[in-house]
Every structure is written in C-alpha cells, then in structure tokens.
N, C-alpha and C. Protein backbone atom coordinates (compact mmCIF):
# COMPACT_ATOMS: atom_id res chain seq x y z
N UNK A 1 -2.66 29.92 -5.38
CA UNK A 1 -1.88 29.19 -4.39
C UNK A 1 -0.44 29.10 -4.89
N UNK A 2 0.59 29.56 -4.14
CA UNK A 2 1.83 29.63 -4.74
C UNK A 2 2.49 28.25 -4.46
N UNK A 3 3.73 28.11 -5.45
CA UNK A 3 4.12 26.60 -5.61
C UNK A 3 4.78 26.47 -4.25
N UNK A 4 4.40 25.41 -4.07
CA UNK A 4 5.12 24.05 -2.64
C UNK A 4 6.68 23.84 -3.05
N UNK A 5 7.74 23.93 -2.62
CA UNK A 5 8.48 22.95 -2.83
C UNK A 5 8.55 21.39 -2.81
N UNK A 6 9.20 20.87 -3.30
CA UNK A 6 8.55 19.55 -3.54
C UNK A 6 9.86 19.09 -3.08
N UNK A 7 11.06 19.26 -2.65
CA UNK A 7 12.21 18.51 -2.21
C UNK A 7 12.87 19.01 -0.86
N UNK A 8 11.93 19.47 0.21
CA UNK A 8 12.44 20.17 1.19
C UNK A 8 13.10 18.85 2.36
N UNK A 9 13.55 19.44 3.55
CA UNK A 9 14.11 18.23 4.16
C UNK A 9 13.28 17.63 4.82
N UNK A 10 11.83 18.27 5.46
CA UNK A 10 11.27 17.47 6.16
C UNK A 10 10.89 15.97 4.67
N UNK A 11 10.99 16.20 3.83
CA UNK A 11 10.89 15.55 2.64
C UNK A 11 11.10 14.21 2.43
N UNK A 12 12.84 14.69 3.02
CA UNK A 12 13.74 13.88 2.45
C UNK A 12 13.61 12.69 3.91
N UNK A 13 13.23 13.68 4.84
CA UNK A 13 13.96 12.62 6.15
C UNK A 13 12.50 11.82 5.52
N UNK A 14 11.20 11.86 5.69
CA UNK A 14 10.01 11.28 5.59
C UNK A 14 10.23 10.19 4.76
N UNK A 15 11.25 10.47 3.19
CA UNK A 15 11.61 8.94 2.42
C UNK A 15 12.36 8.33 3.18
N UNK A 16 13.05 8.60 4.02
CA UNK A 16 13.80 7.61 4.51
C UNK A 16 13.80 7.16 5.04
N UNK A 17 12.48 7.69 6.19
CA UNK A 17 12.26 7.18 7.35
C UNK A 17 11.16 5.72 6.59
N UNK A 18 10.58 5.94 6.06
CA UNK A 18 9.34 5.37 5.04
C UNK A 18 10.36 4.08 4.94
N UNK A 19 11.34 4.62 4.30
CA UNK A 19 12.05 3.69 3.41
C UNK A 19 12.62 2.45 4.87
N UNK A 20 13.56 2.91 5.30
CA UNK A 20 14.35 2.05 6.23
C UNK A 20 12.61 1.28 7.36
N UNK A 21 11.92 2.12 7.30
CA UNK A 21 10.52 0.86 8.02
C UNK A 21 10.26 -0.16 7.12
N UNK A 22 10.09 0.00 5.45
CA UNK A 22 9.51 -1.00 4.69
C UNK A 22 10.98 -1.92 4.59
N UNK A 23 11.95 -1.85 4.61
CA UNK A 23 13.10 -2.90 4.06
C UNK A 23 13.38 -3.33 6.07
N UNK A 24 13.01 -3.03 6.76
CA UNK A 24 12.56 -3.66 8.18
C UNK A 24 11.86 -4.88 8.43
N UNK A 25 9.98 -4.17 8.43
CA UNK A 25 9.20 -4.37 8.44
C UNK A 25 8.03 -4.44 7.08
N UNK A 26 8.45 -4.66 5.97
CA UNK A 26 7.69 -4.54 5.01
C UNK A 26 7.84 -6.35 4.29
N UNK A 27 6.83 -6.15 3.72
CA UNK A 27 6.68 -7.56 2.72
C UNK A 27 7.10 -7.12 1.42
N UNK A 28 7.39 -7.80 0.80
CA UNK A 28 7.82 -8.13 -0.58
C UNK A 28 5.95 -8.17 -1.41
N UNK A 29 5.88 -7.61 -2.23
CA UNK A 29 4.58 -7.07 -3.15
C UNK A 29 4.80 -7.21 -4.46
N UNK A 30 3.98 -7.85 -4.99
CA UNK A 30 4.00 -7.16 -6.69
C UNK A 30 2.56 -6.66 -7.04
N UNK A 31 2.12 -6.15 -8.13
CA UNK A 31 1.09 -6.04 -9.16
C UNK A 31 1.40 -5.69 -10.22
N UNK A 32 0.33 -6.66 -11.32
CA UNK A 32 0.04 -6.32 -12.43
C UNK A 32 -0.83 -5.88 -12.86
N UNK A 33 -0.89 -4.40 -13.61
CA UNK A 33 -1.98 -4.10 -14.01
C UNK A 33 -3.38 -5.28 -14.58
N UNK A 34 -4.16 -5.09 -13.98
CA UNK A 34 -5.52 -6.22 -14.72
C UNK A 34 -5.63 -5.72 -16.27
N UNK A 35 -5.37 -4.59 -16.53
CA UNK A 35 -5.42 -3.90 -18.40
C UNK A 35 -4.40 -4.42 -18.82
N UNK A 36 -3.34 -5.40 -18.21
CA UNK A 36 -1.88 -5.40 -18.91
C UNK A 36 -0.90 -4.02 -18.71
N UNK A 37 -0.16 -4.63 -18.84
CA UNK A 37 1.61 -4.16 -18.52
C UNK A 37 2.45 -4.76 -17.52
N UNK A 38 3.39 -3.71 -17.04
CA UNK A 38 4.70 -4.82 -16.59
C UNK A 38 4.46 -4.61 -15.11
N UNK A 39 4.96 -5.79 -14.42
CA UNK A 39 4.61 -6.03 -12.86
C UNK A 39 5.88 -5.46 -12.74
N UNK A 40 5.07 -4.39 -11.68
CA UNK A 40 5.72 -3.53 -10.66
C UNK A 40 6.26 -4.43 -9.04
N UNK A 41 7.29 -4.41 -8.62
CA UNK A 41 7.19 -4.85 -6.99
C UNK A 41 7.54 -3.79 -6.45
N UNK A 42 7.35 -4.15 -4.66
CA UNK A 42 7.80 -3.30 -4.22
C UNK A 42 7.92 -4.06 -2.32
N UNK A 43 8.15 -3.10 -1.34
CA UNK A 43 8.19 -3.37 -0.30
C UNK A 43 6.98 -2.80 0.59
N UNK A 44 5.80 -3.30 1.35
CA UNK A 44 4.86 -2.42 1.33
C UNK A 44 4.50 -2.78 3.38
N UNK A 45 4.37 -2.04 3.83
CA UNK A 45 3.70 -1.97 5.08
C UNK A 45 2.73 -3.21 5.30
N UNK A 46 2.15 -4.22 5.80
CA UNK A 46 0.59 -4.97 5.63
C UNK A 46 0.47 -5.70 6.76
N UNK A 47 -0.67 -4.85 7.21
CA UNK A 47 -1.68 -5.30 8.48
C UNK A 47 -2.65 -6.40 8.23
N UNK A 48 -2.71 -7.68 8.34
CA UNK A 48 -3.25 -8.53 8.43
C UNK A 48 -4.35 -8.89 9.54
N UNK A 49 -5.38 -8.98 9.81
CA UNK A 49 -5.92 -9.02 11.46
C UNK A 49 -5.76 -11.05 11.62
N UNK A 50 -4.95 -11.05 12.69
CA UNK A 50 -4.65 -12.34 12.82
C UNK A 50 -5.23 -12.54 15.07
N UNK A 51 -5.54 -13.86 15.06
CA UNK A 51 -5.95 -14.14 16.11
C UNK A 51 -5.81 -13.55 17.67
N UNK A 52 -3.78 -13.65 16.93
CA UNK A 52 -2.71 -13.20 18.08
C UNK A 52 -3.48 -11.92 18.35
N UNK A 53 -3.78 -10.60 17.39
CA UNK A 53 -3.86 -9.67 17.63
C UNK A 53 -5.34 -9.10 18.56
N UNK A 54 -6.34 -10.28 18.03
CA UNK A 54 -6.94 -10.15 18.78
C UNK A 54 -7.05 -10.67 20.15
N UNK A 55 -6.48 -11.70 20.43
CA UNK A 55 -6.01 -12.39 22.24
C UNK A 55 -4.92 -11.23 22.76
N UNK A 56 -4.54 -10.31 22.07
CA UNK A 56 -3.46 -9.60 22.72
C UNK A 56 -4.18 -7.96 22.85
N UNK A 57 -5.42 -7.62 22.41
CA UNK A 57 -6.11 -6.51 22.48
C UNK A 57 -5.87 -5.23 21.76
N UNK A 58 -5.02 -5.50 20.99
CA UNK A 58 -4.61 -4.65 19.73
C UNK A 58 -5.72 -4.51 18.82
N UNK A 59 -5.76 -3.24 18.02
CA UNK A 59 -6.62 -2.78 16.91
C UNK A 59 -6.81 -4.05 16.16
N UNK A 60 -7.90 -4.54 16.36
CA UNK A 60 -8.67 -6.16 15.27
C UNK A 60 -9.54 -6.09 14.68
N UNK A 61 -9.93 -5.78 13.45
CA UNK A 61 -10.97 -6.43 12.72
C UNK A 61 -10.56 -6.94 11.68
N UNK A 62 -11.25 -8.11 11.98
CA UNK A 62 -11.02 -9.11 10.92
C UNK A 62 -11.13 -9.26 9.19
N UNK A 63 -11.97 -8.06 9.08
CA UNK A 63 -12.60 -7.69 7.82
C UNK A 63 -11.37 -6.59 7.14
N UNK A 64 -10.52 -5.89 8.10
CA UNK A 64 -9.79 -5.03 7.74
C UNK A 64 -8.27 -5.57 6.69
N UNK A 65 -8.04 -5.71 6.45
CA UNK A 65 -6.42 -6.08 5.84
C UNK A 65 -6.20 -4.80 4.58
N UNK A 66 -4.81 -4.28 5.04
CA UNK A 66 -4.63 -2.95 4.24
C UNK A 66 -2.92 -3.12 3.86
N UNK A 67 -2.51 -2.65 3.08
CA UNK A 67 -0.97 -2.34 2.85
C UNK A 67 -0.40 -0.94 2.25
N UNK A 68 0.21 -0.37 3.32
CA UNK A 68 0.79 0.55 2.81
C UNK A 68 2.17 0.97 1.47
N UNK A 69 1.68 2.23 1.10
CA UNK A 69 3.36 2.14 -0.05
C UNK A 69 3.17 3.69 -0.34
N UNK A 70 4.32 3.96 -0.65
CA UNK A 70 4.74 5.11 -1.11
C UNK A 70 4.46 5.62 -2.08
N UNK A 71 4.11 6.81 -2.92
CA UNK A 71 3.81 7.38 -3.79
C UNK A 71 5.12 6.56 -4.81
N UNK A 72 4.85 6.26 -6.17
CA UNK A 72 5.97 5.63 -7.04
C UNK A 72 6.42 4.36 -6.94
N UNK A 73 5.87 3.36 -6.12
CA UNK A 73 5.82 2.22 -5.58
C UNK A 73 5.08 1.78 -6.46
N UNK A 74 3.92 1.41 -6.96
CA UNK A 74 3.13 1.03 -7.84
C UNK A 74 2.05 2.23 -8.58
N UNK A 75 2.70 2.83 -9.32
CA UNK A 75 2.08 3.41 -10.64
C UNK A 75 1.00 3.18 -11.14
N UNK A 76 -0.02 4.08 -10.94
CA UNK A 76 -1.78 3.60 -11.78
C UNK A 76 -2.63 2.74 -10.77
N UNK A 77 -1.96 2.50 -9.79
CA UNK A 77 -3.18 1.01 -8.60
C UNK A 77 -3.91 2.51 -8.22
N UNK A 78 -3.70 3.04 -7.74
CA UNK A 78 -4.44 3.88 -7.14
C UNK A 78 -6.02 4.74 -8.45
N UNK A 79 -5.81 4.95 -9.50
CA UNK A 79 -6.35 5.18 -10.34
C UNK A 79 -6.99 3.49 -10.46
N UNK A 80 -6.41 2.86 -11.13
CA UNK A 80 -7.43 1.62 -11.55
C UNK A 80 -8.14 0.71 -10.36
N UNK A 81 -7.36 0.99 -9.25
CA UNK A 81 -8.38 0.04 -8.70
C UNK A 81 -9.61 1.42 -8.17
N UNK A 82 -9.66 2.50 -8.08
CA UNK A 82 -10.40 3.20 -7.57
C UNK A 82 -11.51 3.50 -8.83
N UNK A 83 -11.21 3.18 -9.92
CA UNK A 83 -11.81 3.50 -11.33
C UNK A 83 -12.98 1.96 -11.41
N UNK A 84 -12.50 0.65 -10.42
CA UNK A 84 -13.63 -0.08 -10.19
C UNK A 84 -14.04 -0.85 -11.64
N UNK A 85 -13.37 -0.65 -12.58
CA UNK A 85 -13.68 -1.47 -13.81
C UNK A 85 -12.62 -2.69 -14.29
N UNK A 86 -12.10 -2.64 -13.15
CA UNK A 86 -11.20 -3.82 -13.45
C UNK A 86 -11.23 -4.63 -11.71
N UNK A 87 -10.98 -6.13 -11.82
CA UNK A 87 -11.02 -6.31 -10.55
C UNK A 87 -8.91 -6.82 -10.25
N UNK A 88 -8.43 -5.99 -9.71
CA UNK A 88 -6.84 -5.21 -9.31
C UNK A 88 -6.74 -5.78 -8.44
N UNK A 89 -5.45 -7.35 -8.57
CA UNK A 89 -4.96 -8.17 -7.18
C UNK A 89 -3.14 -7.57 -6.98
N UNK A 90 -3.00 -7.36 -6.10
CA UNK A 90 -1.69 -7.61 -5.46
C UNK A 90 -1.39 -9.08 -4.93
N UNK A 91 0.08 -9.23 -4.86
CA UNK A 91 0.38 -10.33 -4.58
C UNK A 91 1.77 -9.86 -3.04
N UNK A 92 1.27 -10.46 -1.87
CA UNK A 92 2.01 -10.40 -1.02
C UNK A 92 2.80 -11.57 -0.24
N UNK A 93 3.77 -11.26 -0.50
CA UNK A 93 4.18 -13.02 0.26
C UNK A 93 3.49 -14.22 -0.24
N UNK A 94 3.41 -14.28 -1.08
CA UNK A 94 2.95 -15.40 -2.30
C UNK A 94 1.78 -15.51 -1.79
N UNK A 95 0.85 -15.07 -1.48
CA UNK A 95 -0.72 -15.10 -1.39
C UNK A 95 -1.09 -13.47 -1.91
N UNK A 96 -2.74 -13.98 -2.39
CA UNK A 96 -2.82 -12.88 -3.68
C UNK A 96 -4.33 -12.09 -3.01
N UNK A 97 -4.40 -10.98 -3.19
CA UNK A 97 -5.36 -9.94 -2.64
C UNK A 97 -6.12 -9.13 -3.18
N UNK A 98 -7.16 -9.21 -3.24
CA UNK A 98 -8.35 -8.05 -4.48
C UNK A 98 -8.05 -6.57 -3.79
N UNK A 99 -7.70 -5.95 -4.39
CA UNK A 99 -7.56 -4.50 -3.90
C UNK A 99 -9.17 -3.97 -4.06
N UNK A 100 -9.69 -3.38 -2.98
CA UNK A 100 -11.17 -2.72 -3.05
C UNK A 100 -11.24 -1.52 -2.89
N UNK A 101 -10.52 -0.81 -2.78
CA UNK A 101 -9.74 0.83 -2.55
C UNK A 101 -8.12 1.42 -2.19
N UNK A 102 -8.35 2.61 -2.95
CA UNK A 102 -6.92 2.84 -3.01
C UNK A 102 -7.11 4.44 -1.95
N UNK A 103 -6.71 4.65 -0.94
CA UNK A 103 -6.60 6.12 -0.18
C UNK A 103 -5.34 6.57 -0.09
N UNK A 104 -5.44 7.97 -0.37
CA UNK A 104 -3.94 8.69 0.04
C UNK A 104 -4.45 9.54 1.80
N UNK A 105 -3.07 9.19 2.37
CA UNK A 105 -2.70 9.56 3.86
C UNK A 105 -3.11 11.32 3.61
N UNK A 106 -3.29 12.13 4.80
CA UNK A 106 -2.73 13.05 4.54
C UNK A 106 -1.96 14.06 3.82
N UNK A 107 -0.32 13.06 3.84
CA UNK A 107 0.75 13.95 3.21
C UNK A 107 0.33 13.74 1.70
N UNK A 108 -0.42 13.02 1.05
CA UNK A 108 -0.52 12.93 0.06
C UNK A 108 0.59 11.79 -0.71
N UNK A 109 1.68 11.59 -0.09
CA UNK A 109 2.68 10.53 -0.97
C UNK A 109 2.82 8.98 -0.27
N UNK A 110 1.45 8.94 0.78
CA UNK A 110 1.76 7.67 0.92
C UNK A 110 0.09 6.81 0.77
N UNK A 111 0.18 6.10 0.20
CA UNK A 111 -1.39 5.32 0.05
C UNK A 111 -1.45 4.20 0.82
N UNK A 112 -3.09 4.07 0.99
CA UNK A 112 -3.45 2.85 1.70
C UNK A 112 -4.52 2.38 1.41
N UNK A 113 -4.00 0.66 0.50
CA UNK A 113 -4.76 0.18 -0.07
C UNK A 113 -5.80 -0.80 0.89
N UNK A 114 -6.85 -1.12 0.95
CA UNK A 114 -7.79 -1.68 1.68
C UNK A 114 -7.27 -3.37 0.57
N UNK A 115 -7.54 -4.40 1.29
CA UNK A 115 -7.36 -5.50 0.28
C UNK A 115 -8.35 -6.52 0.99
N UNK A 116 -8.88 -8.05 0.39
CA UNK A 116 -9.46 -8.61 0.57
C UNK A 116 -8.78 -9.99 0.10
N UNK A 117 -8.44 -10.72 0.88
CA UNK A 117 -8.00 -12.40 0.52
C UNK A 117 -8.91 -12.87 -0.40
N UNK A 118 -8.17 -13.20 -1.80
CA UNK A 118 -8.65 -14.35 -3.26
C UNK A 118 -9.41 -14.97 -2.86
C-alpha cells in the first residue's frame, strides 16, 4: 500500500473546520491518566441525552452520553480506556465521567468516547 499523504488540504480544511465547531460549540474537558501523568485538556464535542431532547423528538437515549475530540487532544485515552484495566474519568464542565469506550470515526483522526455519569 503506497504512503497517504498526511497534510493534504482536504486535511487542513477538516482541522479547522473541527477546530472553529469545538471553540463554538465544545466544552472545556480534562483527563488524567488513571496510571498517572499530566492532565491533558481540551475542547470536546458532548452529547448529553437531556429531557428537552427528548420532548423535542431528536436522537434520545438516555443511556447514550459520548464526547467527541480530535486525534492529539488527549494522548493514550483511547488505548487505556479501551485496554479496560484501569477505570479512565474525564472531567467535563466540572462534572466527572467513566469513559467505557474509546472509537475512531471513519477518517481515523477523530474519536468518540462513549462516557457514563460518576
């Protein structure tokens, strides 16, 4: 398989487009590794299923709550919380979340973590 470029423009517009939605519409995030090291933040996408959404007929389940982020946004969540030997919280808007899986989209540089309220 011959090499991909890795900096083409559909690339570039995709960070930015990414970018200018999360400093929009994004929450303020941190994590710390559960093994130790240094808390990462970041700005992350997060679907909450709240009442409104269900009286208004929008995609609801209640069981669902997920937050999106960009590849380089948080370093190793995707490995440790998918590795299941540690139990891996994020912290969003000062309430804190067990991460229970880590998925990459498609393009491969954007993940979506499944989370569960403390």
């Amino acid at each position: 398989m011959p090499n991909q470029p890795t900096n083409t423009p559909f690339e570039a517009l995709q960070r930015s487009t990414f970018s200018v939605i999360q400093g929009v519409m994004g929450f303020a995030a941190t994590w710390t590794p559960a093994a130790g090291g240094t808390t990462l933040t970041s700005r992350v996408l997060f679907q909450n299923p709240t009442e409104d959404m269900k009286l208004a007929g929008v995609d609801y389940d209640p069981a669902h709550w997920r937050m999106e982020y960009q590849i380089g946004d948080f370093n190793g969540l995707f490995t440790a919380a998918n590795a299941r030997q540690s139990a891996e919280v994020v912290t969003i808007e000062g309430e804190n979340y067990y991460v229970r899986k880590v998925s990459k989209k498609f393009d491969g540089k954007t993940y979506v973590a499944d989370l569960q309220p403390v």
